[in-house]
Protein backbone atom coordinates (compact mmCIF):
# COMPACT_ATOMS: atom_id res chain seq x y z
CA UNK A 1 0.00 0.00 0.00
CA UNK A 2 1.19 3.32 -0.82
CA UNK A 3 2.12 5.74 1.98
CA UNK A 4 0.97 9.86 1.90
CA UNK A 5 3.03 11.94 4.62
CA UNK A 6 1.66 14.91 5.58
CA UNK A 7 3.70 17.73 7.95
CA UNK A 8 1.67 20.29 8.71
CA UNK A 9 1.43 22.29 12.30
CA UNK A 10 -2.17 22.78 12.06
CA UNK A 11 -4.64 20.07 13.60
CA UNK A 12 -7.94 20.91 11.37
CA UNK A 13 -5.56 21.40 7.85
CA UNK A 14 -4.51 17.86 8.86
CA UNK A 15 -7.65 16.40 9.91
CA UNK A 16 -9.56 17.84 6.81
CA UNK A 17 -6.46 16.50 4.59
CA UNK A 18 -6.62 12.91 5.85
CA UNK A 19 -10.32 12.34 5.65
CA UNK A 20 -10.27 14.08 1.91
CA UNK A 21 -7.02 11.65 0.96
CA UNK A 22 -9.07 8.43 2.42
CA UNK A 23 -12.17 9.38 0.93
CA UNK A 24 -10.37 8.75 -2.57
CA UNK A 25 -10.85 5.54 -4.24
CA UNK A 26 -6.85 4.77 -4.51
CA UNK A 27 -6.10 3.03 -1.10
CA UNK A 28 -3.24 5.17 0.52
CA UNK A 29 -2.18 4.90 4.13
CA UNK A 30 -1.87 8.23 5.88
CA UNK A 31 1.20 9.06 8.30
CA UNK A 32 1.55 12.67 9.41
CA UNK A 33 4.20 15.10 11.56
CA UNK A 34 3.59 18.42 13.22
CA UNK A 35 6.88 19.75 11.71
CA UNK A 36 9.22 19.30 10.25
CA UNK A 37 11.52 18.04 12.92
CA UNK A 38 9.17 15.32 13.68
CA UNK A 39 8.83 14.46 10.24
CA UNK A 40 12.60 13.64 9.79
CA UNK A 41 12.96 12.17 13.25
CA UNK A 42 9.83 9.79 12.08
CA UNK A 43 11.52 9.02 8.51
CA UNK A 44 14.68 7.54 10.20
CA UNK A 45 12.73 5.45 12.73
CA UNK A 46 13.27 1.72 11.31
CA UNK A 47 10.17 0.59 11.74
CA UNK A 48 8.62 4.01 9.34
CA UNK A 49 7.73 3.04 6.35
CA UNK A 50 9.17 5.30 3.75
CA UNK A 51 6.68 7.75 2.21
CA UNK A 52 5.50 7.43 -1.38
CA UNK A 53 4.70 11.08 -1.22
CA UNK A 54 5.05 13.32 0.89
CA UNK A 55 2.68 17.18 0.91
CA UNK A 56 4.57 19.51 3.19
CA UNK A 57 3.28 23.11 4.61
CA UNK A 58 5.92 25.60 4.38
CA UNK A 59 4.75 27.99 7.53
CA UNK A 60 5.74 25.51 10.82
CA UNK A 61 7.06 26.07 14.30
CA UNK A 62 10.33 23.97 15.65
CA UNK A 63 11.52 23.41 12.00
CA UNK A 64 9.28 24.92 8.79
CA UNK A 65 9.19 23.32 5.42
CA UNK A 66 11.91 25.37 3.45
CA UNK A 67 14.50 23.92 6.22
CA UNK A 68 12.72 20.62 6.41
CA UNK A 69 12.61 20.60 1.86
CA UNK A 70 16.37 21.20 1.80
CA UNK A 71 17.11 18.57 4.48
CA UNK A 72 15.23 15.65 2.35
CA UNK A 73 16.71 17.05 -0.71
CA UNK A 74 20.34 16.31 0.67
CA UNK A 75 19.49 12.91 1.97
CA UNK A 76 20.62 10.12 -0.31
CA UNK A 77 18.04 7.89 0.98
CA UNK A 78 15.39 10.13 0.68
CA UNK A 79 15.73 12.98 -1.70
CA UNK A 80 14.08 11.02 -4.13
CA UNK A 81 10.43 11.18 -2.76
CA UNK A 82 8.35 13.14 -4.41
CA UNK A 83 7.24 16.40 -2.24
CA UNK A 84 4.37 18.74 -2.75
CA UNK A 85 4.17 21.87 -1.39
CA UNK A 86 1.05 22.17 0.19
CA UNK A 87 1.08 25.93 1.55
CA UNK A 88 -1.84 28.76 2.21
CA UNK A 89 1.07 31.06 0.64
CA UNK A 90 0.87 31.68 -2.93
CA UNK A 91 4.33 33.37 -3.05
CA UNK A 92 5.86 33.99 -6.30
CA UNK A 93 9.34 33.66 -4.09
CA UNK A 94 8.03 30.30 -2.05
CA UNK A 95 7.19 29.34 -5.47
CA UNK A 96 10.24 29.76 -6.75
CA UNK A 97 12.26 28.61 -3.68
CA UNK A 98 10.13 24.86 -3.86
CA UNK A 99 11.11 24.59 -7.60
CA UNK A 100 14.88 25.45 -6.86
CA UNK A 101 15.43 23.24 -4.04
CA UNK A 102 13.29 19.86 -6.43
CA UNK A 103 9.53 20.00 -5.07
CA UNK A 104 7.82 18.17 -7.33
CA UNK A 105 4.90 20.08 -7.06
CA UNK A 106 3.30 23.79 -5.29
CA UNK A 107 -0.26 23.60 -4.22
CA UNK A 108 -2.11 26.19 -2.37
CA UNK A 109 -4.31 24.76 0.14
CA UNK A 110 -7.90 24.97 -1.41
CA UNK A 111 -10.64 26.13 0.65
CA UNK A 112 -13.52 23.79 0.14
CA UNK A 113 -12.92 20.11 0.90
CA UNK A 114 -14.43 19.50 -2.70
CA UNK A 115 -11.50 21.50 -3.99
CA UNK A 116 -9.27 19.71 -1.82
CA UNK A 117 -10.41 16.19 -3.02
CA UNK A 118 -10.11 17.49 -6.58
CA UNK A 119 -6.46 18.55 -5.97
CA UNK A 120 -5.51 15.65 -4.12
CA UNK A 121 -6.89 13.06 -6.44
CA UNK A 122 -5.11 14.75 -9.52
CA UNK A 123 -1.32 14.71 -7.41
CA UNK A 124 -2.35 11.00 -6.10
CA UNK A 125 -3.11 10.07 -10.11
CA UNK A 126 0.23 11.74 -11.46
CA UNK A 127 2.60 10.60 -8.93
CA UNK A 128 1.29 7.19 -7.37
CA UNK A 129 -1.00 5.56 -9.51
CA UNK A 130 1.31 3.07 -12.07
């Protein structure tokens, strides 16, 4: 089964993410950190499966997702999963610093969990269905 990380700080972006991913018809398992720290302390746990995908928010406490993008991005074992920025910013210089440091993707979060479905299922059809 393929595996969907989210890191995101905030509880109801993450909640409204995971039931929108699960309500999709491609069966995904859903891990999620709180930052970014977590989120690399999680992906060298043994026993953590490694993400198929991974949507990270760019605005985080402890460690935020430019630091936590440019981390993954220099790991040899992981710098080849596939991450989507998944931000409320829309800015042309986030944009810009996602697509120089290899996102594979910049989303803004969507408002309406129909909108949110819609965006997921495209990114879940490009990158993890074969």
């Amino acid at each position: 089964m393929k595996v969907v990380f989210l890191i995101d700080d905030d509880q109801d972006d993450r909640e409204i993410f995971q039931e929108s991913l699960l309500s999709l018809k491609t069966a995904v398992r859903y891990e999620e950190a709180r930052h970014g720290l977590e989120a690399l302390e999680k992906l060298k746990t043994e026993d953590f499966q490694k993400p198929d995908l991974i949507f990270l928010d760019f605005n985080m406490p402890v460690m935020d997702g430019r630091e936590f993008l440019k981390r993954i991005k220099q790991d040899a074992a992981l710098k080849d999963i596939p991450v989507i920025i998944y931000s409320t910013s829309s800015n042309t210089e986030d944009k810009m610093f996602a697509a120089q440091h290899d996102a594979a993707q910049f989303i803004t979060k969507p408002y309406s969990i129909t909108a949110i479905r819609e965006e997921l299922d495209k990114v879940i059809a490009k990158f993890l269905v074969s």
